[in-house]
Protein backbone atom coordinates (compact mmCIF):
# COMPACT_ATOMS: atom_id res chain seq x y z
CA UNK A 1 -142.90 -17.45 -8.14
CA UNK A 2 -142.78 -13.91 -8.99
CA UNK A 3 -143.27 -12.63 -12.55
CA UNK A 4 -140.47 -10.99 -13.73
CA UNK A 5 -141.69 -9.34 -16.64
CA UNK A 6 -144.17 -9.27 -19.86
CA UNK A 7 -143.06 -9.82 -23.63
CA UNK A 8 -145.82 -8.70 -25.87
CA UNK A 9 -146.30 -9.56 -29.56
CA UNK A 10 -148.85 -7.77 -32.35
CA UNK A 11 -151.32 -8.92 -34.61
CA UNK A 12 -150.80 -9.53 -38.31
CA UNK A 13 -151.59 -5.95 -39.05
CA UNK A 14 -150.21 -3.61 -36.54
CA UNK A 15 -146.94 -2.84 -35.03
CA UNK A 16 -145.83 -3.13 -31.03
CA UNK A 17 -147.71 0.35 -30.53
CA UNK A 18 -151.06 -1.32 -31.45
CA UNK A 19 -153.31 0.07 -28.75
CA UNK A 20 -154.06 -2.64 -26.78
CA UNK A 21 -150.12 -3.65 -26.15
CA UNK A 22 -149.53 0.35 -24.91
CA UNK A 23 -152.58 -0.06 -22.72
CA UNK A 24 -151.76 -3.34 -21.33
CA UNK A 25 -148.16 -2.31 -20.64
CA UNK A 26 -149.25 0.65 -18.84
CA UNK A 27 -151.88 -1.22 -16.66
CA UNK A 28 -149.46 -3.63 -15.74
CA UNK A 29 -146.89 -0.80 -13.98
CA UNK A 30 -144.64 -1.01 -12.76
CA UNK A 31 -143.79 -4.55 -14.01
CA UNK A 32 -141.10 -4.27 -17.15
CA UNK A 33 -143.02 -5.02 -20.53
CA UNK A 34 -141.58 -5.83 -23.67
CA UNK A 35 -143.47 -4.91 -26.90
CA UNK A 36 -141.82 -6.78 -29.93
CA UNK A 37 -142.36 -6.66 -33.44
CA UNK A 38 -141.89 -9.67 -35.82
CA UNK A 39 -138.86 -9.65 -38.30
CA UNK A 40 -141.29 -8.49 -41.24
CA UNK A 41 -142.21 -5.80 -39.72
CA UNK A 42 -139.25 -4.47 -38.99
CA UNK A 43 -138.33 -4.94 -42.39
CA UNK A 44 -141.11 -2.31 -43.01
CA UNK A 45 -142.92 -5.61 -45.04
CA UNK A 46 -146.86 -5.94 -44.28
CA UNK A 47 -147.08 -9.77 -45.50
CA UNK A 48 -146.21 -12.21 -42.32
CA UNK A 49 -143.26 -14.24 -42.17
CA UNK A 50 -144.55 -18.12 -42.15
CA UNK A 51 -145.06 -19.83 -39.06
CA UNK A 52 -141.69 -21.09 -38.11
CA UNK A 53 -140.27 -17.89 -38.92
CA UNK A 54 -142.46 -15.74 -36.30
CA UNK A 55 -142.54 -18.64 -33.98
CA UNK A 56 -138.69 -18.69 -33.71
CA UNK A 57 -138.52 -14.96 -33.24
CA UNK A 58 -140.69 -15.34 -30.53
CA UNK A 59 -138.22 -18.08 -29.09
CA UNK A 60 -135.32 -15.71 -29.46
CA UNK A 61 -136.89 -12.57 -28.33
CA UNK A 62 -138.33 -14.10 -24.84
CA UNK A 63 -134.54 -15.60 -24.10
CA UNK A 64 -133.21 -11.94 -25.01
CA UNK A 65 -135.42 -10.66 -22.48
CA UNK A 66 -134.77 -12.91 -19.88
CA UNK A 67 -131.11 -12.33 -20.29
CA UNK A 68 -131.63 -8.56 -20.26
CA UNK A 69 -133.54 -8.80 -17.13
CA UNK A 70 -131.03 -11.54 -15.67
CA UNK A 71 -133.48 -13.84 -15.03
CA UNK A 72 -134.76 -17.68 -16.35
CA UNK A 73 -137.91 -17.48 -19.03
CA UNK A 74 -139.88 -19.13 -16.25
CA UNK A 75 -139.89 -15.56 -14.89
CA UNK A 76 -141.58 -14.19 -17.75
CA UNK A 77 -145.18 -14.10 -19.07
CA UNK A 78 -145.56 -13.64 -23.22
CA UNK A 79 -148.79 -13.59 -24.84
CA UNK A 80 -149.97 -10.50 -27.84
CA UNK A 81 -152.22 -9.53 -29.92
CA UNK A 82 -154.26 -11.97 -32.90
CA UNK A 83 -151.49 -13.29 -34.36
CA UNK A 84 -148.99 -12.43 -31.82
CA UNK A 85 -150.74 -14.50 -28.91
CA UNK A 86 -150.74 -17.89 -31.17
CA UNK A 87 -147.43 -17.52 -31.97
CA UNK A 88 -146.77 -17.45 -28.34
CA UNK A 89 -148.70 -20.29 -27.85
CA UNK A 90 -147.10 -22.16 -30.94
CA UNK A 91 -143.52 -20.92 -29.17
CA UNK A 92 -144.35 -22.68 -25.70
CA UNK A 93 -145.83 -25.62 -26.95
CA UNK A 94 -143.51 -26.31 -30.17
CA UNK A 95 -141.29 -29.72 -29.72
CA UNK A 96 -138.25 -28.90 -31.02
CA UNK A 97 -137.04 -25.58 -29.67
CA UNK A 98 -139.59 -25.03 -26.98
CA UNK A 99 -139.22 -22.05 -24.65
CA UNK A 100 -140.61 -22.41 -20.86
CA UNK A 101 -142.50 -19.49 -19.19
CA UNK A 102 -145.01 -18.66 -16.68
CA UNK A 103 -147.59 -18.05 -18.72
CA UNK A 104 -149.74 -16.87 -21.98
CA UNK A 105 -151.87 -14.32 -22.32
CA UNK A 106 -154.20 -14.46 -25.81
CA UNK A 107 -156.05 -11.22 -26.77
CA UNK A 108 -158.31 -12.25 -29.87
CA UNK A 109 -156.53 -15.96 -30.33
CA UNK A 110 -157.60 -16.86 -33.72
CA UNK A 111 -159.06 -20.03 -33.71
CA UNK A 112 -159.70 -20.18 -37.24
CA UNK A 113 -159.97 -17.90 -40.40
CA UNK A 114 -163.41 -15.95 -40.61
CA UNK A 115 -165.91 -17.74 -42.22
CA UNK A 116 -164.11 -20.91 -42.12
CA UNK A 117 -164.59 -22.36 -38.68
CA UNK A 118 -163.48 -26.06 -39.89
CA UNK A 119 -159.64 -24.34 -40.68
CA UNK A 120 -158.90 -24.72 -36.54
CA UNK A 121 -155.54 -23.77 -35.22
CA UNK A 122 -155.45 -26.28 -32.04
CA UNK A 123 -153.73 -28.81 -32.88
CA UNK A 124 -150.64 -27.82 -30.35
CA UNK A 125 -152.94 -26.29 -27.61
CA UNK A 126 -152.63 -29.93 -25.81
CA UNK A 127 -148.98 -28.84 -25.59
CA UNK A 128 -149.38 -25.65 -23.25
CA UNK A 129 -148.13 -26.60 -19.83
CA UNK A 130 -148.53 -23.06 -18.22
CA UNK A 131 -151.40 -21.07 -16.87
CA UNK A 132 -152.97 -19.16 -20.04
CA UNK A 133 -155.64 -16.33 -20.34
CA UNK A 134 -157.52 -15.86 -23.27
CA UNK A 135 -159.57 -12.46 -23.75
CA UNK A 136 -162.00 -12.10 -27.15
CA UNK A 137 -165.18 -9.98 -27.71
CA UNK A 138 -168.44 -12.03 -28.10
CA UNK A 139 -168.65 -11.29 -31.54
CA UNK A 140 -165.34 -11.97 -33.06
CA UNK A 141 -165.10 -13.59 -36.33
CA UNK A 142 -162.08 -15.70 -35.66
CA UNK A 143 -163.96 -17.61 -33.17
CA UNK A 144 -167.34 -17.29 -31.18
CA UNK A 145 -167.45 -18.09 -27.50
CA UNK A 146 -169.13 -21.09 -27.78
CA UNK A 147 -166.39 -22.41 -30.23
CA UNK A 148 -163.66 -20.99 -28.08
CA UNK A 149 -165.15 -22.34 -25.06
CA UNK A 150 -165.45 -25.55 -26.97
CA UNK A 151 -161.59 -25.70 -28.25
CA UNK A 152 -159.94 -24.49 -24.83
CA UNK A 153 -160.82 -27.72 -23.34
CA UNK A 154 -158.06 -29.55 -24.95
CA UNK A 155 -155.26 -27.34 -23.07
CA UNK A 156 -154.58 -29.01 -19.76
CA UNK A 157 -154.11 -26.38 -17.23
CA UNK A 158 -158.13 -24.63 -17.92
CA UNK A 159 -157.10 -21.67 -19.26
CA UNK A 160 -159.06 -18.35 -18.16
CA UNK A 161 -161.01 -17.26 -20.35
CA UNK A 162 -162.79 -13.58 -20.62
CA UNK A 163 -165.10 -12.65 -23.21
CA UNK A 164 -165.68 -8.77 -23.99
CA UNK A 165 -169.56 -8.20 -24.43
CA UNK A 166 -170.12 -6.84 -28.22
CA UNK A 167 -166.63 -6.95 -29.21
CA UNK A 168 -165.30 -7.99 -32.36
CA UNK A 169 -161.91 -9.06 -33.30
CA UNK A 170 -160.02 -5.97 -33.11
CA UNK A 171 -161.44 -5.08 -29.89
CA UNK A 172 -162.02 -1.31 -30.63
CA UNK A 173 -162.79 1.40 -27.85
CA UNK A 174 -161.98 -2.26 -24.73
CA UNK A 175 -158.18 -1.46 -24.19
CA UNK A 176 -159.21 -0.35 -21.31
CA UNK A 177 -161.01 -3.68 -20.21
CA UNK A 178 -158.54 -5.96 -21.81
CA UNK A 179 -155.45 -4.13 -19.67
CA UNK A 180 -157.20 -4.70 -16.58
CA UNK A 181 -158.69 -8.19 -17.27
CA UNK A 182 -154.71 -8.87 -18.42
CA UNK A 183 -153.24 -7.11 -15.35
CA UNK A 184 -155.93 -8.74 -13.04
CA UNK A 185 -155.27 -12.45 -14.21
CA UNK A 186 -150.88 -11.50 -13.80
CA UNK A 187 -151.74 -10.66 -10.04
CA UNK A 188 -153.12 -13.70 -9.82
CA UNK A 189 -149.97 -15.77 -10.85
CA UNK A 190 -147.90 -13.77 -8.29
């Protein structure tokens, strides 16, 4: 099955032009990418809408992109930033109003709040059904590898996982990396 296209989400903090969306969208050329804010932000608000909130946006965007490229969601891969990649993940495995694609790609999933590693946000990663990437530096705060690698287990496709040597949570100065660790792993579902 051919991927159709790529719906991107942000982190908490930034905006669809956060870095690593524009390079991943570029590295992934000439297949169509989406890069979506959440309803807060384009409110011009900073403070996240709560969970069902973003989660339904995400819902609603990936079926307005699947219409707009005439195709099923199946044909799609959605995945973002932080924030944006858990939502995407909360999206696909929610069951109520569950949205099926081809796959999710994390970039610094955010397994728990820093500092507070017994907060986990798992609890629907059972749920994913798809092929998933996740992509974190070895020193992020939201979750070391060894506690990633430790919480991934519960998703029943393995996921692929990538860690970025020396990177923290924000990923600074690895776009480059992420984009072709992202556009690598979408080659591979073709």
């Amino acid at each position: 099955m051919k991927v159709r296209g790529l719906v991107l989400f942000p982190g908490a903090g930034s905006s669809r032009d956060q870095s690593t969306l524009l390079a991943i969208e570029h590295a992934v050329l000439p297949l169509p990418t989406f890069r979506l804010d959440f309803p807060y932000r384009r409110a011009g608000r900073k403070i996240p809408d709560r969970t069902p909130v973003l989660v339904q946006c995400v819902v609603d965007e990936v079926r307005a992109v699947a219409d707009q490229l005439e195709c099923s969601t199946t044909d799609l891969v959605i995945g973002g930033r932080s924030m944006g990649g858990r939502m995407c993940t909360m999206a696909i495995a929610d069951e109520h109003d569950v949205v099926s694609v081809r796959g999710v790609i994390c970039v610094s999933y955010p397994l728990h709040p820093p500092k507070k590693p017994n907060q986990l946000r798992t609890e629907h990663l059972p749920r994913i059904q798809v092929p998933s990437l996740f992509v974190s530096g070895t020193r992020d705060e939201f979750g070391s590898p060894d506690e990633i690698n430790r919480e991934l287990v519960a998703i029943p496709i393995p996921p692929t996982i990538d860690f970025i040597e020396g990177g923290r949570h924000e990923l600074k100065g690895h776009d480059d990396r992420v984009a072709a660790l992202v556009n690598r792993w979408l080659l591979s579902l073709q």
